[in-house]
C-alpha atoms as a PDB file:
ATOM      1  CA  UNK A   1     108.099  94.580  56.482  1.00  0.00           C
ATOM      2  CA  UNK A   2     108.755  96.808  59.527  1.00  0.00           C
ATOM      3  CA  UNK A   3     109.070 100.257  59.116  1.00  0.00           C
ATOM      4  CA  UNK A   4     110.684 102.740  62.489  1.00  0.00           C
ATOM      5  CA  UNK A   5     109.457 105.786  63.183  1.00  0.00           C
ATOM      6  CA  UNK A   6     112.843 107.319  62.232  1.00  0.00           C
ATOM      7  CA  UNK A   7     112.306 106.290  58.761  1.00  0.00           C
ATOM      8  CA  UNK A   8     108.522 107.770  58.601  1.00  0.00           C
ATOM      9  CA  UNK A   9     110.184 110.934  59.195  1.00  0.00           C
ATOM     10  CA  UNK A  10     112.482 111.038  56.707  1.00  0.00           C
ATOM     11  CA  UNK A  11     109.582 109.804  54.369  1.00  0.00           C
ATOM     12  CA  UNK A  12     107.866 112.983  55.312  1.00  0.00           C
ATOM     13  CA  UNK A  13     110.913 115.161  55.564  1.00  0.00           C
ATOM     14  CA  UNK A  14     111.109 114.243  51.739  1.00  0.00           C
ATOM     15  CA  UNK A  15     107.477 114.521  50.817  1.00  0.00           C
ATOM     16  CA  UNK A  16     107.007 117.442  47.982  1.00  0.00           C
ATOM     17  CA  UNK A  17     103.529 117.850  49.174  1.00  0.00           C
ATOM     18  CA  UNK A  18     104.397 117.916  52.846  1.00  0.00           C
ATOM     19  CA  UNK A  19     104.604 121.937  53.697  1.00  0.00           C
ATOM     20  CA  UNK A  20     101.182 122.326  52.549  1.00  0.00           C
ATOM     21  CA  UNK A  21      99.899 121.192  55.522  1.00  0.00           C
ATOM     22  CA  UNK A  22     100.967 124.844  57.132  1.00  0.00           C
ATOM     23  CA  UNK A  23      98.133 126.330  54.359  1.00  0.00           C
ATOM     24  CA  UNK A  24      95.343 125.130  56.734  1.00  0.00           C
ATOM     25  CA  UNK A  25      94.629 125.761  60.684  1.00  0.00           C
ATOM     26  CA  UNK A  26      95.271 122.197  62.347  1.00  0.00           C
ATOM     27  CA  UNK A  27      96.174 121.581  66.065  1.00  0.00           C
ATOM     28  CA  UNK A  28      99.640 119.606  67.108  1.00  0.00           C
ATOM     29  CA  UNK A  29     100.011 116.298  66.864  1.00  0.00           C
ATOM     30  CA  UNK A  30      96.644 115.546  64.737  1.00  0.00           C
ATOM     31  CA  UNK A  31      96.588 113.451  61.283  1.00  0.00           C
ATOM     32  CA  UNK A  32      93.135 114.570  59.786  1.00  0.00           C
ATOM     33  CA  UNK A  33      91.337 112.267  57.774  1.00  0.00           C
ATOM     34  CA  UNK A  34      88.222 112.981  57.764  1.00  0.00           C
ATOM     35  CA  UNK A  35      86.784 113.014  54.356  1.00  0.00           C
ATOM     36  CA  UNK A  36      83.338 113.741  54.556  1.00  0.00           C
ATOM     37  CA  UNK A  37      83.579 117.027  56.206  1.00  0.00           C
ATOM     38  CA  UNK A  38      84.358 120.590  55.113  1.00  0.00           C
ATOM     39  CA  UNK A  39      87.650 119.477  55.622  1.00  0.00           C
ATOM     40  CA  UNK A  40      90.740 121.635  57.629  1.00  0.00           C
ATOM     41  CA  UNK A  41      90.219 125.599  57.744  1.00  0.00           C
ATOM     42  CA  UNK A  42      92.364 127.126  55.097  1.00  0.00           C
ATOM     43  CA  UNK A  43      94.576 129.964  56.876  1.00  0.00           C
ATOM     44  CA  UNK A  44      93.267 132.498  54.490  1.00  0.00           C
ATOM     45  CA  UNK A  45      89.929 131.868  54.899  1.00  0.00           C
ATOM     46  CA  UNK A  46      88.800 133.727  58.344  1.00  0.00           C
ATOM     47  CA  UNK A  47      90.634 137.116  56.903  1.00  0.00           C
ATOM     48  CA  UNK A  48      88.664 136.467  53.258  1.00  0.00           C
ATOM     49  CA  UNK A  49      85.121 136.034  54.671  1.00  0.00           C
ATOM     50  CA  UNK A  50      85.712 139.100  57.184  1.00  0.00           C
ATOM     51  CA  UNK A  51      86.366 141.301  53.658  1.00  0.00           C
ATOM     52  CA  UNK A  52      83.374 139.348  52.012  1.00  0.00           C
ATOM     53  CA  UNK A  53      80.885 140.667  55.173  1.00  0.00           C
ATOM     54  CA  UNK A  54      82.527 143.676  55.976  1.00  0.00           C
ATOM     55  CA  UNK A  55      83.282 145.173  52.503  1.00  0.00           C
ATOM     56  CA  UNK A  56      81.242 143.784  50.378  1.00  0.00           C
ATOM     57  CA  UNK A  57      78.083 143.119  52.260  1.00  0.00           C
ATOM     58  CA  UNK A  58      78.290 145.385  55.004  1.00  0.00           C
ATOM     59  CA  UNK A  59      80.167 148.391  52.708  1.00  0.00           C
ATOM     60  CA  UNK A  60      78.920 147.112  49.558  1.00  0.00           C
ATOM     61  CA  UNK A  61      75.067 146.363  49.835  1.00  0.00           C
ATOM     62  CA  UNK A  62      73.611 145.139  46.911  1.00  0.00           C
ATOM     63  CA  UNK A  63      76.136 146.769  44.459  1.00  0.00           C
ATOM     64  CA  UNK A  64      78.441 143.934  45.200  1.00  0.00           C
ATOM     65  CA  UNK A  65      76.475 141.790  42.744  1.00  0.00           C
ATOM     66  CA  UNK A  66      78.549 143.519  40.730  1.00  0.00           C
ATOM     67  CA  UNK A  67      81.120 145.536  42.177  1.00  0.00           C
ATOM     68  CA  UNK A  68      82.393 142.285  43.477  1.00  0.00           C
ATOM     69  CA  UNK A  69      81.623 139.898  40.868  1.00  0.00           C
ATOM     70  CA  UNK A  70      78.641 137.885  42.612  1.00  0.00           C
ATOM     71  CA  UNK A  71      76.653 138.137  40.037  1.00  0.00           C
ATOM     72  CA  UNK A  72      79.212 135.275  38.322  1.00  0.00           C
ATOM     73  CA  UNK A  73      79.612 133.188  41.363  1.00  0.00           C
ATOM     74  CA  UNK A  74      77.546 130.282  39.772  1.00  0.00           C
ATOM     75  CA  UNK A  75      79.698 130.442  36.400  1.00  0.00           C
ATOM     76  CA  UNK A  76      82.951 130.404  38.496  1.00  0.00           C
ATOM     77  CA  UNK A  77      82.456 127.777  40.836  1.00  0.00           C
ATOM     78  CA  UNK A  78      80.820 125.806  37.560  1.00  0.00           C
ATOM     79  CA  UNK A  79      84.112 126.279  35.938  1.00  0.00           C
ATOM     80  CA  UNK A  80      86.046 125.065  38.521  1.00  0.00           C
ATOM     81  CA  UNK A  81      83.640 121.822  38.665  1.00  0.00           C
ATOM     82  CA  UNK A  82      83.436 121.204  35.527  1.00  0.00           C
ATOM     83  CA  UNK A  83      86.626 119.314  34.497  1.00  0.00           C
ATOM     84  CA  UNK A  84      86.014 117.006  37.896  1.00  0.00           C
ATOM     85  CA  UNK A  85      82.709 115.992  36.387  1.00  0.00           C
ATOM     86  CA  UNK A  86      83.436 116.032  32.388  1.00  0.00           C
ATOM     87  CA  UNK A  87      81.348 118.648  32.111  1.00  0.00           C
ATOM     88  CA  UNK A  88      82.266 121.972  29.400  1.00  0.00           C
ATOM     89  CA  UNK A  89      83.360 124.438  31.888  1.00  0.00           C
ATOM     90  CA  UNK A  90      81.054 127.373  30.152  1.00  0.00           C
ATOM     91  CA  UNK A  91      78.255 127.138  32.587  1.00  0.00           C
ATOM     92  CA  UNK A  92      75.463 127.493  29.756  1.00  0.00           C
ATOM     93  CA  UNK A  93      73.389 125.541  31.832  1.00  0.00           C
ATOM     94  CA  UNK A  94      73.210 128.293  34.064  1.00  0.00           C
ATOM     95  CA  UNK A  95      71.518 130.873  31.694  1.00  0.00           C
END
């Protein structure tokens, strides 16, 4: 079976998922693959770690172990994990 290039675009003109590639930093005319990476920059990233160093380190010092929740970084990220892995999602391992 043959497939045009006319009907690949309508394919993706379709696709549900297809506007999220404008959520990360890509350049024209690139498919990216690559798995094994960090993967594409997410657009909100660059503004979100300029607040982390400015603010919160740079403003913040060390009262943005708490002030900005670092302190439960580990428990968050854990949380997050936890479902991919089958793990319970309450980070007790972490205390």
């Amino acid at each position: 079976m043959t497939i045009t290039r006319q009907e690949c675009l309508a394919l993706d003109a379709r696709d549900p998922l297809a506007g999220l590639r404008e959520r990360f930093v890509l350049p024209d005319n690139v498919i990216y693959l690559d798995g094994n990476s960090l993967g594409a920059l997410p657009r909100h990233v660059p503004s979100r770690m300029r607040a982390i160093v400015e603010d919160e380190w740079g403003k913040g010092l060390v009262r943005s172990w708490n002030d900005a929740a670092w302190i439960a970084a580990a428990r968050r990220t854990a949380a997050k994990i936890a479902p991919l892995i089958g793990a319970g999602a309450d980070a007790s391992c972490l205390t």
